[in-house]
C-alpha atoms as a PDB file:
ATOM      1  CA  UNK A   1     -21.122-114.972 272.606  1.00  0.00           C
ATOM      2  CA  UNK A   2     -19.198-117.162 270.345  1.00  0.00           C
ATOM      3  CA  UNK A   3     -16.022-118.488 271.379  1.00  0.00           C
ATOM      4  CA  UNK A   4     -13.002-115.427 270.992  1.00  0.00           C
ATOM      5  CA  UNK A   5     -14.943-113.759 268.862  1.00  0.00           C
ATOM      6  CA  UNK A   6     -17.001-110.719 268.754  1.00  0.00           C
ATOM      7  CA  UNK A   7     -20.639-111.877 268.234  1.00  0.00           C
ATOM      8  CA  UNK A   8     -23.139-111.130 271.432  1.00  0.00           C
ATOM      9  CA  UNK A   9     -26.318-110.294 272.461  1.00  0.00           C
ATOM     10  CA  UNK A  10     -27.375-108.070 275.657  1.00  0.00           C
ATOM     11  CA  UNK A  11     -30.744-108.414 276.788  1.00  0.00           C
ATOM     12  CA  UNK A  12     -32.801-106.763 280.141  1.00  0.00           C
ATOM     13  CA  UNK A  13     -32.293-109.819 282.611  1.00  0.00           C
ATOM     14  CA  UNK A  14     -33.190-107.521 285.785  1.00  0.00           C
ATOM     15  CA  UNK A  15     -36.877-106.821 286.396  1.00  0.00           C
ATOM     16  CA  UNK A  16     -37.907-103.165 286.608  1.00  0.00           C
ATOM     17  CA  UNK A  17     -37.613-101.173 290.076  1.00  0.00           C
ATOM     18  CA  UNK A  18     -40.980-100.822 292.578  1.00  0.00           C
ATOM     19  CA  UNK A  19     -40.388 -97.297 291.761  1.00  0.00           C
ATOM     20  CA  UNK A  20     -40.994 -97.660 288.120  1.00  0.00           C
ATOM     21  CA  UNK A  21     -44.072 -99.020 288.318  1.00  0.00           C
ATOM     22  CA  UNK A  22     -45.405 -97.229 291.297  1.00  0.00           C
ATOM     23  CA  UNK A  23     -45.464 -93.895 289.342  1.00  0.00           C
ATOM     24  CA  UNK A  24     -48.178 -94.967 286.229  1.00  0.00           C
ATOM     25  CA  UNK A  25     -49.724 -96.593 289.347  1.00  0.00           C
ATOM     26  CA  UNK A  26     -49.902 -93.152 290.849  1.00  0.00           C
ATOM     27  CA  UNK A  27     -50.894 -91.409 287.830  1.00  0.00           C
ATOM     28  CA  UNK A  28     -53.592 -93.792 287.015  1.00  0.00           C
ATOM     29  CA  UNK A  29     -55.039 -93.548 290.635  1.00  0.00           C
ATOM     30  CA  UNK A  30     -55.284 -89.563 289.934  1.00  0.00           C
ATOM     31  CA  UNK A  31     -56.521 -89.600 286.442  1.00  0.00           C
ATOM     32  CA  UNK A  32     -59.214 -91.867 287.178  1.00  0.00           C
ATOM     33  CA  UNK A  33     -60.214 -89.849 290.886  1.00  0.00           C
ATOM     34  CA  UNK A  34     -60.121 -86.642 288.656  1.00  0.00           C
ATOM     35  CA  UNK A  35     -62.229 -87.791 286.037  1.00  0.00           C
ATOM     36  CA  UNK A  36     -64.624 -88.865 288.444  1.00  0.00           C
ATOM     37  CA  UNK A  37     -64.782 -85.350 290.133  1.00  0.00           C
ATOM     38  CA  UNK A  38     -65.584 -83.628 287.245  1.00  0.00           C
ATOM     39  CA  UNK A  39     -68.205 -86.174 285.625  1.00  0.00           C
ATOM     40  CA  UNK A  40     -69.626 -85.412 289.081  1.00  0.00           C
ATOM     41  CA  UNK A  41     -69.719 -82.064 288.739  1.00  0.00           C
ATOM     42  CA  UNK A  42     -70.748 -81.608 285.672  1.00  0.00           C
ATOM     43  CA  UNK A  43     -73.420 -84.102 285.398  1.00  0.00           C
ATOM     44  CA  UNK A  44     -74.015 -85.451 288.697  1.00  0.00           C
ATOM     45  CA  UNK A  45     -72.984 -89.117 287.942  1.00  0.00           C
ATOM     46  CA  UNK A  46     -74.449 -88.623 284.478  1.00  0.00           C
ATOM     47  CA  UNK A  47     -73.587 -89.677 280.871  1.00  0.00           C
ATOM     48  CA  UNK A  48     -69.865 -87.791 281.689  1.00  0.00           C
ATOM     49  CA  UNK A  49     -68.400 -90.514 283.514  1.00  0.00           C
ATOM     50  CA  UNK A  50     -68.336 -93.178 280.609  1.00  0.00           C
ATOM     51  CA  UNK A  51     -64.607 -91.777 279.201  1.00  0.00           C
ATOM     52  CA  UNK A  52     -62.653 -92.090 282.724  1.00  0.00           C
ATOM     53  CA  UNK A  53     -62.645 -95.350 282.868  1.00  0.00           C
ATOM     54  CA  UNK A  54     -61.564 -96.025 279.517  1.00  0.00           C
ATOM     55  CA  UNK A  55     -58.659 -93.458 279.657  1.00  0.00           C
ATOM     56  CA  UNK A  56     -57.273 -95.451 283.129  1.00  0.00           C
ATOM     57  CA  UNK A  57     -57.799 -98.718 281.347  1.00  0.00           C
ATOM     58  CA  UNK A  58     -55.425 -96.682 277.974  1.00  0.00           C
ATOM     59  CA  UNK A  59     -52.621 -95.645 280.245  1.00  0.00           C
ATOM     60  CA  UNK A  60     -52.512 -99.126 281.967  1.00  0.00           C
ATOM     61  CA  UNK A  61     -52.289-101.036 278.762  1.00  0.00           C
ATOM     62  CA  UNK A  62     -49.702 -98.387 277.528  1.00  0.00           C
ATOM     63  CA  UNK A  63     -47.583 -99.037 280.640  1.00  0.00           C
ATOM     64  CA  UNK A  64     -47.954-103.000 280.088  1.00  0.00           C
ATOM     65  CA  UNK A  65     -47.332-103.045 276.641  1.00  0.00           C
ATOM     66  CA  UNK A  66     -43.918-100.259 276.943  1.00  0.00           C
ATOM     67  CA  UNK A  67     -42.745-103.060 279.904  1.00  0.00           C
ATOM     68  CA  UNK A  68     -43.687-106.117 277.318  1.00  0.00           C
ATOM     69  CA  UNK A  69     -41.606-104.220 274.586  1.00  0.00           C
ATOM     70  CA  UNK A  70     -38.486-103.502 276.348  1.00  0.00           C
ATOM     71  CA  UNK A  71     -38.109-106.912 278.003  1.00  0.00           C
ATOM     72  CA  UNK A  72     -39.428-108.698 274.524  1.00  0.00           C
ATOM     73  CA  UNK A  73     -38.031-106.765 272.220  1.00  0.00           C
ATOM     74  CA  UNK A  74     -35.380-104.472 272.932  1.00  0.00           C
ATOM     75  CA  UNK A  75     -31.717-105.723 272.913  1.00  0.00           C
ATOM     76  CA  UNK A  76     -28.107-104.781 272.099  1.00  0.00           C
ATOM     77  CA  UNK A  77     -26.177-106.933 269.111  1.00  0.00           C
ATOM     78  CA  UNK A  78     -22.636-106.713 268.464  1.00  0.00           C
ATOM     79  CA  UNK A  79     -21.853-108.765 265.363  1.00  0.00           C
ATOM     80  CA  UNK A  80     -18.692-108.087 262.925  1.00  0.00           C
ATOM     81  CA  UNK A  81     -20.369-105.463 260.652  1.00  0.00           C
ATOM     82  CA  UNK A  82     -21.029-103.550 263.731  1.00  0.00           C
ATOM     83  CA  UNK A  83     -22.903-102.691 266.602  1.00  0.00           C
ATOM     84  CA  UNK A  84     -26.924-102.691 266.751  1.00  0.00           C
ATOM     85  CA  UNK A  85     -29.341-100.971 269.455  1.00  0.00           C
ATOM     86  CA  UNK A  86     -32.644-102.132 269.084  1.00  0.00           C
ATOM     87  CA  UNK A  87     -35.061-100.345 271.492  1.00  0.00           C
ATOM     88  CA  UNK A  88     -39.049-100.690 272.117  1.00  0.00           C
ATOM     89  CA  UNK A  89     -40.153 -99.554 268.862  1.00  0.00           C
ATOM     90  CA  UNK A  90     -36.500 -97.846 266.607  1.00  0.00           C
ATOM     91  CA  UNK A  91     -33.693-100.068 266.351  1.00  0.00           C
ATOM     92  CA  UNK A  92     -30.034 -97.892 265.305  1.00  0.00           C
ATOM     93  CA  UNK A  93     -27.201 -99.513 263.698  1.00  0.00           C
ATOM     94  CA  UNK A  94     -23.231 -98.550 263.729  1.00  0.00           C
ATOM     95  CA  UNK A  95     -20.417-100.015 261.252  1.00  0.00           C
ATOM     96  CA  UNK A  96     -17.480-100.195 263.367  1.00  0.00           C
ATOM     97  CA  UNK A  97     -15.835 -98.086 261.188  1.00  0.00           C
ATOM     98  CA  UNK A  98     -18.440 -95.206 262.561  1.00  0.00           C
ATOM     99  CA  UNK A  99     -17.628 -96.447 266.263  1.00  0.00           C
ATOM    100  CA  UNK A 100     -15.069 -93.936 267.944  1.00  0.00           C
ATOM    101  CA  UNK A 101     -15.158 -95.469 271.142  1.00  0.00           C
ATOM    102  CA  UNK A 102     -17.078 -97.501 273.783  1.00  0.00           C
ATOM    103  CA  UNK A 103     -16.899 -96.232 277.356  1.00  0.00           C
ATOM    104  CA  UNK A 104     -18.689 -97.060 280.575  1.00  0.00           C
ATOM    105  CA  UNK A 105     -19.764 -93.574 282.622  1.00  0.00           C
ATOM    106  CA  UNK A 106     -21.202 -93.179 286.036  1.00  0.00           C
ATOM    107  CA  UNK A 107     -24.603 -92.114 285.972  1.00  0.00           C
ATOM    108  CA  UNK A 108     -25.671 -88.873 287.429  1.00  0.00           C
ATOM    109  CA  UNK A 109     -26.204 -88.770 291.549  1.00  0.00           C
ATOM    110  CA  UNK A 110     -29.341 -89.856 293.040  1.00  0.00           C
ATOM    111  CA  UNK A 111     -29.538 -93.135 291.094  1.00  0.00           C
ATOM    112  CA  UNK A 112     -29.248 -94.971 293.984  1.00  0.00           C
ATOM    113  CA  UNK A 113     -30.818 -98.199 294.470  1.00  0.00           C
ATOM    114  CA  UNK A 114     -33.703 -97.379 291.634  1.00  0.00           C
ATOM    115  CA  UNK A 115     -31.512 -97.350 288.455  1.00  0.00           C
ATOM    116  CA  UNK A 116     -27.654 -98.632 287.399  1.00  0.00           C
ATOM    117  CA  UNK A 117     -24.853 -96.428 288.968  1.00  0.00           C
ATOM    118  CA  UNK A 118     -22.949 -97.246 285.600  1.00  0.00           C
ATOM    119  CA  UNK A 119     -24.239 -97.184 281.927  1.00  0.00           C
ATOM    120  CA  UNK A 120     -22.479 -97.840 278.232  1.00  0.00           C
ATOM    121  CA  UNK A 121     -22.132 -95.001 275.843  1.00  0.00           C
ATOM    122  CA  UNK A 122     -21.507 -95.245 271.974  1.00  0.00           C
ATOM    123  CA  UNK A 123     -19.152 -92.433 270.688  1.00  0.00           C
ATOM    124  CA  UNK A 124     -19.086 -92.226 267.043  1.00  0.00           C
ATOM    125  CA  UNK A 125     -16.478 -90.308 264.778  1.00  0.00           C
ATOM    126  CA  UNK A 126     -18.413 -87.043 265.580  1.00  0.00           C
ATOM    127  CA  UNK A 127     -18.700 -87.366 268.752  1.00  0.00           C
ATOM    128  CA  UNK A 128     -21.826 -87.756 269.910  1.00  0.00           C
ATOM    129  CA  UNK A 129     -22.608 -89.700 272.422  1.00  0.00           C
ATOM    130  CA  UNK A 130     -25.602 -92.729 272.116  1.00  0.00           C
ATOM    131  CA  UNK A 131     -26.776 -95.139 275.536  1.00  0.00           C
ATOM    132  CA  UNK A 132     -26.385 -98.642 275.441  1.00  0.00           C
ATOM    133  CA  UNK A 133     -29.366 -99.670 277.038  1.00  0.00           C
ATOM    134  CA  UNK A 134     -28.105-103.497 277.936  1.00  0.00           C
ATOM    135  CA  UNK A 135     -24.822-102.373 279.261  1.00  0.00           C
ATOM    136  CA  UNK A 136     -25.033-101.602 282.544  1.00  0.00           C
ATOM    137  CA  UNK A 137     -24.510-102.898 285.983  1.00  0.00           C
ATOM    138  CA  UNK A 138     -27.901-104.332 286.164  1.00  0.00           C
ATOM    139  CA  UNK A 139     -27.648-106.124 283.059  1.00  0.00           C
ATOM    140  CA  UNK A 140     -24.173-107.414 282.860  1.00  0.00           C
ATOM    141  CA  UNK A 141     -21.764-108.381 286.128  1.00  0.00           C
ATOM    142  CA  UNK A 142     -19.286-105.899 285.519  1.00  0.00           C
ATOM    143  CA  UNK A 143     -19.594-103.616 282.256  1.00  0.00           C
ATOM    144  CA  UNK A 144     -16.538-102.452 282.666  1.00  0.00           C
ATOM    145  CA  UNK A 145     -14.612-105.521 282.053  1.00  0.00           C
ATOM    146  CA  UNK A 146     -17.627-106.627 279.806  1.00  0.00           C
ATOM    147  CA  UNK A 147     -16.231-103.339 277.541  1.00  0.00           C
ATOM    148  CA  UNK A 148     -13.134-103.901 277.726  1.00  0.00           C
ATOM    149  CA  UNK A 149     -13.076-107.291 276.149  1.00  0.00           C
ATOM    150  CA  UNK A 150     -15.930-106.505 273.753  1.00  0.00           C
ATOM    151  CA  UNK A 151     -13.168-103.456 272.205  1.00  0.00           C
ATOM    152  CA  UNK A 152     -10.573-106.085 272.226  1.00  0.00           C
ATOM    153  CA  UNK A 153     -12.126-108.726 270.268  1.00  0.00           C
ATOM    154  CA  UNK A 154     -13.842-105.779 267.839  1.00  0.00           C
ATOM    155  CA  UNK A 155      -9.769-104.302 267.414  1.00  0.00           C
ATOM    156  CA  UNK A 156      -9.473-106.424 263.971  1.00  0.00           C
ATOM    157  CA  UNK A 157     -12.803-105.495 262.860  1.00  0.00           C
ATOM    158  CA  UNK A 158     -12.107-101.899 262.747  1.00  0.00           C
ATOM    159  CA  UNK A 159     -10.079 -99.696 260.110  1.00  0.00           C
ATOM    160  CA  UNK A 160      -9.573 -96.956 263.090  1.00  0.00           C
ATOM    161  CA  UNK A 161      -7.484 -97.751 266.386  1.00  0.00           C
ATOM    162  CA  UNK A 162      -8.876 -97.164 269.719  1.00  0.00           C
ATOM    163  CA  UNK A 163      -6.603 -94.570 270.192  1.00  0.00           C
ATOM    164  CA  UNK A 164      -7.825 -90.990 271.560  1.00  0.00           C
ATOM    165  CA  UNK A 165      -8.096 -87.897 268.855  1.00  0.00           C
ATOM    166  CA  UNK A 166      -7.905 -84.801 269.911  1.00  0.00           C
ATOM    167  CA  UNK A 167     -10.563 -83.596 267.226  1.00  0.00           C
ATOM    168  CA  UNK A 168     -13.459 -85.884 268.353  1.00  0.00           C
ATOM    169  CA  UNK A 169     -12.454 -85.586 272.007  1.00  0.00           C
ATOM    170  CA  UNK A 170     -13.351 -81.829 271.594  1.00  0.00           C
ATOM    171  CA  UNK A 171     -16.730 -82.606 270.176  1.00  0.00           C
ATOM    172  CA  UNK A 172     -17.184 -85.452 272.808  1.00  0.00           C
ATOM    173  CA  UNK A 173     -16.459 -82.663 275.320  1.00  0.00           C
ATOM    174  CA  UNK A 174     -18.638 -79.841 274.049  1.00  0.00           C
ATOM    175  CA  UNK A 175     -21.614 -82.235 274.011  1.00  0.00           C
ATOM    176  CA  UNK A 176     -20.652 -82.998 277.459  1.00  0.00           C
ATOM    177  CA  UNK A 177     -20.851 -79.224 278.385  1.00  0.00           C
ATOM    178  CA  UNK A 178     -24.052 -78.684 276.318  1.00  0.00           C
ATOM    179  CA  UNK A 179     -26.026 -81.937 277.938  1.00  0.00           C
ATOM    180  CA  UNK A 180     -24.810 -80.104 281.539  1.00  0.00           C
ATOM    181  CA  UNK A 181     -25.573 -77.057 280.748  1.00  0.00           C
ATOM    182  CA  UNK A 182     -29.152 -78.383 279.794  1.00  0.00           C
ATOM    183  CA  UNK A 183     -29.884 -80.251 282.807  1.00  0.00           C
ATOM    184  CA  UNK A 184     -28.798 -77.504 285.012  1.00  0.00           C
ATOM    185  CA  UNK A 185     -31.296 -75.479 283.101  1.00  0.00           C
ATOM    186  CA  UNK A 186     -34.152 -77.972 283.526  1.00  0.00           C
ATOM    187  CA  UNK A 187     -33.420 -76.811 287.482  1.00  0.00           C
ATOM    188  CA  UNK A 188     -33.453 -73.654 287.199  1.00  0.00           C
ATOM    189  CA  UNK A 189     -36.898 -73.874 285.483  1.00  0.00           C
ATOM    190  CA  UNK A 190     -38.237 -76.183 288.031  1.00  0.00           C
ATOM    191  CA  UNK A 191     -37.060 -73.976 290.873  1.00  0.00           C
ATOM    192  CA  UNK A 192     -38.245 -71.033 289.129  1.00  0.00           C
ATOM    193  CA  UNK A 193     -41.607 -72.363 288.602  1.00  0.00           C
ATOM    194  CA  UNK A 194     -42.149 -73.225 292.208  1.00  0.00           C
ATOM    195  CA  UNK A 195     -41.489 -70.093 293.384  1.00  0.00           C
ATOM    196  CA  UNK A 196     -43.866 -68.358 290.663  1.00  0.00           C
ATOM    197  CA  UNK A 197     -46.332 -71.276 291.905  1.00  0.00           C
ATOM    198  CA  UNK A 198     -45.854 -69.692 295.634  1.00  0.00           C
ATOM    199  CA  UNK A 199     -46.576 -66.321 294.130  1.00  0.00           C
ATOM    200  CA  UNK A 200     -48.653 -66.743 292.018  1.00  0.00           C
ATOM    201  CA  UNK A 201     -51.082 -68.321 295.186  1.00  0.00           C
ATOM    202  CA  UNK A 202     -49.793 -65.352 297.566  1.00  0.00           C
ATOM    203  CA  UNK A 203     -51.273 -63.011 295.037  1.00  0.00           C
ATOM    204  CA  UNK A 204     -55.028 -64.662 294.837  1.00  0.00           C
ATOM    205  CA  UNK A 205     -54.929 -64.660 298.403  1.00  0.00           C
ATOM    206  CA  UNK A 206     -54.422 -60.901 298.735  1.00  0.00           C
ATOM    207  CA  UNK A 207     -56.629 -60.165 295.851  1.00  0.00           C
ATOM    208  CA  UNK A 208     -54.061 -58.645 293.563  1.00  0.00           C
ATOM    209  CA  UNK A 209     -54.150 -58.882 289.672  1.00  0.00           C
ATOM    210  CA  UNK A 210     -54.121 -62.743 288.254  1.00  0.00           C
ATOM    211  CA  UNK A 211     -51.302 -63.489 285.632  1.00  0.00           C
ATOM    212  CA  UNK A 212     -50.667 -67.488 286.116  1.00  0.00           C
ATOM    213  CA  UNK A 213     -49.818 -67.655 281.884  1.00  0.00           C
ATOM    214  CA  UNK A 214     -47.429 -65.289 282.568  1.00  0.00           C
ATOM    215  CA  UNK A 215     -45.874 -66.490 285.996  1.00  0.00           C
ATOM    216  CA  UNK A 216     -46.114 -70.206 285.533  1.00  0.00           C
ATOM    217  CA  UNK A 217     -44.766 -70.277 281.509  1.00  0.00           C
ATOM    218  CA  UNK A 218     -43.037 -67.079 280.612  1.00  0.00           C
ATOM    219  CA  UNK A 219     -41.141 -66.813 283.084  1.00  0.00           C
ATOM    220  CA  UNK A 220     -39.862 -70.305 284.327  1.00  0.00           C
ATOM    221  CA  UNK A 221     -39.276 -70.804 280.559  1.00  0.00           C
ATOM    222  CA  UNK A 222     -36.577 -67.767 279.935  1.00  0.00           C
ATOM    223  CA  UNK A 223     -35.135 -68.297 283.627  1.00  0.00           C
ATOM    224  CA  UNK A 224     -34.636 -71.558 282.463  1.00  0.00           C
ATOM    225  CA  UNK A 225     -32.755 -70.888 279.020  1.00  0.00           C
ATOM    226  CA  UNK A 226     -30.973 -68.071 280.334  1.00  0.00           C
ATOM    227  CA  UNK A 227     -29.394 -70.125 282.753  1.00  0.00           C
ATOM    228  CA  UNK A 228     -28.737 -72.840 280.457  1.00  0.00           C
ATOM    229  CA  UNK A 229     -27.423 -70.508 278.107  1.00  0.00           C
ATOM    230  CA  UNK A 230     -24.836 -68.549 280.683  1.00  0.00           C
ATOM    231  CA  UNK A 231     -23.543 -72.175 281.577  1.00  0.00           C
ATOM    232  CA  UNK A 232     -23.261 -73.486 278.350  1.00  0.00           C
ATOM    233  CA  UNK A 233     -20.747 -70.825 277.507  1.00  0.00           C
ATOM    234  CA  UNK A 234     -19.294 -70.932 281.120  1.00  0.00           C
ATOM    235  CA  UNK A 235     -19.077 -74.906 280.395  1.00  0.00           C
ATOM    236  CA  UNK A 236     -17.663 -74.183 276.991  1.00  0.00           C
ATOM    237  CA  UNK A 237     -14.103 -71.966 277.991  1.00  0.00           C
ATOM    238  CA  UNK A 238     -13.877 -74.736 281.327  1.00  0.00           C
ATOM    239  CA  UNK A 239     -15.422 -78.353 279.817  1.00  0.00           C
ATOM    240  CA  UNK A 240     -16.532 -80.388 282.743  1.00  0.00           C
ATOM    241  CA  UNK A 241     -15.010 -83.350 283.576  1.00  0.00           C
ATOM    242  CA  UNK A 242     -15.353 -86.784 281.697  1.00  0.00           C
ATOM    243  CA  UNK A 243     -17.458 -89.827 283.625  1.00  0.00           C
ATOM    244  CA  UNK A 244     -15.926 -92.290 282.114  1.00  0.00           C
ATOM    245  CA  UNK A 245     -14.341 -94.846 284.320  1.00  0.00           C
ATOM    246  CA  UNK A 246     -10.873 -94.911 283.835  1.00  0.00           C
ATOM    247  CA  UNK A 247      -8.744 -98.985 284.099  1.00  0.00           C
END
């Protein structure tokens, strides 16, 4: 950061949870014992083995190089003309004058110890909401006061004021609604599935008629968008309530 002024660069200083990596470590483990099963199967320890370990050795090198890329190459820029998120591979850029507002939100329960309790959202004049990727508690001491003074020395810079409109605060909370409303959908599919997965079992076990397309996809799926439909209406007439930490 230069002295009183605006320019500064964020950058992922904090190494990756256990968690993180223990997952591809997981996945890898099973790819490569299922791969194994079936070559055995099919060919008993035949010719059909040669693509397992070359699909283990893929996902590794995926997982290395993703990790390389967002310590490497991924960063946040604020300069004068505006504000630029650069991620693994796209890189986004905002003019200040498209910059509503910067605000720090808590993140959604069951963080915990495994990710930041508090990230950075971009709002631009339309209200949509973008992450700041190098703006969180891991990254930065505190992001609120990191914010704070970042939208104080940007102030000149902009042709807008920070102040709140009611226009874009609508749009910021219908997006709000709509992400919600998603989510809550995404657990009312999972839920639904693993009860049709229950089923689905209890009914080859009793010999009845077989319809796993039918359990497993159809219907998760439209449990799934109904709900997220019925509370994205519900969410719509009663918004839910901003996570934006308040000074």
């Amino acid at each position: 950061m230069d002295e009183g002024g605006v320019e500064r660069e964020y950058r992922r200083r904090r190494k990756p949870h256990l968690a993180y990596l223990l997952l591809p470590m997981l996945l890898m483990m099973n790819a490569f014992i299922q791969t194994s099963r079936v070559s055995h199967d099919d060919d008993r320890g035949g010719s059909g083995f040669w693509w397992g370990p070359p699909a283990v050795a893929l996902l590794l090198a995926m997982t290395v190089v993703r990790i390389a890329l967002e310590y490497f190459r991924a960063y946040t820029r604020v300069t004068a003309a505006g504000i630029t998120a650069q991620g693994p591979v796209r890189a986004r850029s905002w003019a200040w004058s498209e910059v509503y507002d910067i605000r720090v939100e808590q993140a959604q329960r069951g963080s915990g110890r495994t990710a930041p309790q508090w990230l950075t959202y971009l709002y631009d004049i339309r209200g949509r909401r973008f992450l700041l990727w190098h703006l969180n508690d891991w990254q930065v001491d505190d992001p609120y006061a990191e914010v704070a003074e970042l939208c104080l020395a940007a102030a000149p810079l902009r042709s807008l004021t920070w102040e709140r409109r009611p226009d874009v605060e609508e749009l910021i909370l219908r997006g709000a609604a709509r992400r919600k409303a998603v989510t809550w959908g995404l657990y009312g599919w999972l839920a639904v599935f693993c009860l049709m997965l229950v089923v689905d079992i209890w009914r080859a076990a009793v010999g009845g008629p077989d319809h796993p397309f039918l359990l497993m996809v159809c219907v998760p799926l439209a449990s799934g968008v109904a709900l997220a439909a019925v509370l994205d209406r519900y969410w719509s007439i009663r918004p839910p309530r901003s996570p934006a930490r308040q000074p």
